[in-house]
Protein backbone atom coordinates (compact mmCIF):
# COMPACT_ATOMS: atom_id res chain seq x y z
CA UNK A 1 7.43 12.18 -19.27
CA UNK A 2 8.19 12.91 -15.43
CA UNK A 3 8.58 16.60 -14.73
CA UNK A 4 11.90 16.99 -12.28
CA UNK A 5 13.37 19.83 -10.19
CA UNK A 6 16.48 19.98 -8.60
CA UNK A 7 16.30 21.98 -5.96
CA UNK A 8 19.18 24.36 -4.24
CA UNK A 9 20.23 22.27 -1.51
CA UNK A 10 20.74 19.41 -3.90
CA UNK A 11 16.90 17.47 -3.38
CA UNK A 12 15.46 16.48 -6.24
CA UNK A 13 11.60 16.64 -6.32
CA UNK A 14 9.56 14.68 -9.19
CA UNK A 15 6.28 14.12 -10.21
CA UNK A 16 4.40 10.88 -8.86
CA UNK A 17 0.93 9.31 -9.13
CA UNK A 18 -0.52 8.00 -5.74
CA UNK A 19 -2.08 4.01 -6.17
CA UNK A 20 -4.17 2.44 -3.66
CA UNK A 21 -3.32 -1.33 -3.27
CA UNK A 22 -6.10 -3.29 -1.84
CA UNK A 23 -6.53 -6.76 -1.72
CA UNK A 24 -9.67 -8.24 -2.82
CA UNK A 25 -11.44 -10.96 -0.72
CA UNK A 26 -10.05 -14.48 -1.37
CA UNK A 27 -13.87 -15.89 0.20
CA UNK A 28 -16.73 -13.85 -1.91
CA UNK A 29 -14.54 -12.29 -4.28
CA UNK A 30 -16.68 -8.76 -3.56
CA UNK A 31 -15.13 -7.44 -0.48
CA UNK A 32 -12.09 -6.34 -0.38
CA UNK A 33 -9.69 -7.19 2.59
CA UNK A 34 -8.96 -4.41 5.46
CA UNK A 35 -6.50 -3.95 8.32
CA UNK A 36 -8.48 -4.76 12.05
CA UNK A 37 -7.29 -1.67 13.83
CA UNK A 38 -4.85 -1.15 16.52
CA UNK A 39 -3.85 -5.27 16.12
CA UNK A 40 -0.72 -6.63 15.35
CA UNK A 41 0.26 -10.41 15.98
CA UNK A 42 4.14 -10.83 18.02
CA UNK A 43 5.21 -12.73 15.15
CA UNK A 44 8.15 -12.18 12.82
CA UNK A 45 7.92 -11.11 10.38
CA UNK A 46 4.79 -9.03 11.78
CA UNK A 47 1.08 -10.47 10.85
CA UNK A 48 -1.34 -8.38 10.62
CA UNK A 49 -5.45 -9.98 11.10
CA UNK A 50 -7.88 -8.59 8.48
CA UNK A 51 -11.42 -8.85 7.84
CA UNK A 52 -13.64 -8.59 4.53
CA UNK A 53 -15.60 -5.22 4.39
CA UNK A 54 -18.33 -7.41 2.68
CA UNK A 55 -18.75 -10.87 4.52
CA UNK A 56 -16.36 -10.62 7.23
CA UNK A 57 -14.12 -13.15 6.00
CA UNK A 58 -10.91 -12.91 8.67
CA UNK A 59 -7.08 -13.32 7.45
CA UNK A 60 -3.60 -12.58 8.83
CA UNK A 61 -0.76 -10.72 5.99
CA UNK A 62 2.53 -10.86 7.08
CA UNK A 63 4.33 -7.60 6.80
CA UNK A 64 1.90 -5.95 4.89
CA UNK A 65 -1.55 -4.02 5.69
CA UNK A 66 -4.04 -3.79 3.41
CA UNK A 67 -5.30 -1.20 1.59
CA UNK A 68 -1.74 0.95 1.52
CA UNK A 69 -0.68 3.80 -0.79
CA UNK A 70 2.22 3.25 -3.49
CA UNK A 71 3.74 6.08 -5.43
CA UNK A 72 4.50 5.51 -8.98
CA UNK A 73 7.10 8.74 -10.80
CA UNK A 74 8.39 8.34 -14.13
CA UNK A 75 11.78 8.57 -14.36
CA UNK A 76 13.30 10.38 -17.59
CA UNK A 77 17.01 10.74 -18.69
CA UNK A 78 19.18 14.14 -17.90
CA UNK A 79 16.75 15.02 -15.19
C-alpha cells in the first residue's frame, strides 16, 4: 500500500509512480505519435499536429499532446 505523510502545515504528501502515455502510430503501427514543437492550431478545444517518429505519419489531438506524464498513488484508508 501507498506510504502517506501529513505534513505540519496540513499537506499531505504520498507516494506515486510516474507513467508515460504515448500514443502509438495509427499508419505503421511501429512509431509512436509525437507533439511538432512550438505548434498549436487556434481551434477550440486546442489541436495539437503530430508526426510519427517512424514514418512521419502527420495527425492533429485535440487537447492532448502526446507522449505526457501521468502519476498513479495508491490511496489507502486512515492515511
Amino acid at each position: 500500500m501507498g506510504c502517506s505523510q501529513v505534513m505540519e502545515n496540513g499537506i499531505i504528501e504520498r507516494e506515486a509512480t510516474a507513467i508515460e502515455v504515448s500514443m502509438k502510430c495509427p499508419a505503421c503501427s511501429i512509431g509512436e505519435m509525437e507533439i511538432i514543437s512550438g505548434m498549436v492550431l487556434g481551434s477550440y478545444p486546442a489541436q495539437y499536429p503530430h508526426k510519427c517518429n517512424n514514418c512521419e505519419y502527420s495527425q492533429h489531438y485535440s487537447g492532448v499532446q502526446y507522449p505526457y506524464i501521468k502519476y498513479q498513488t495508491t490511496i489507502s484508508s486512515g492515511l
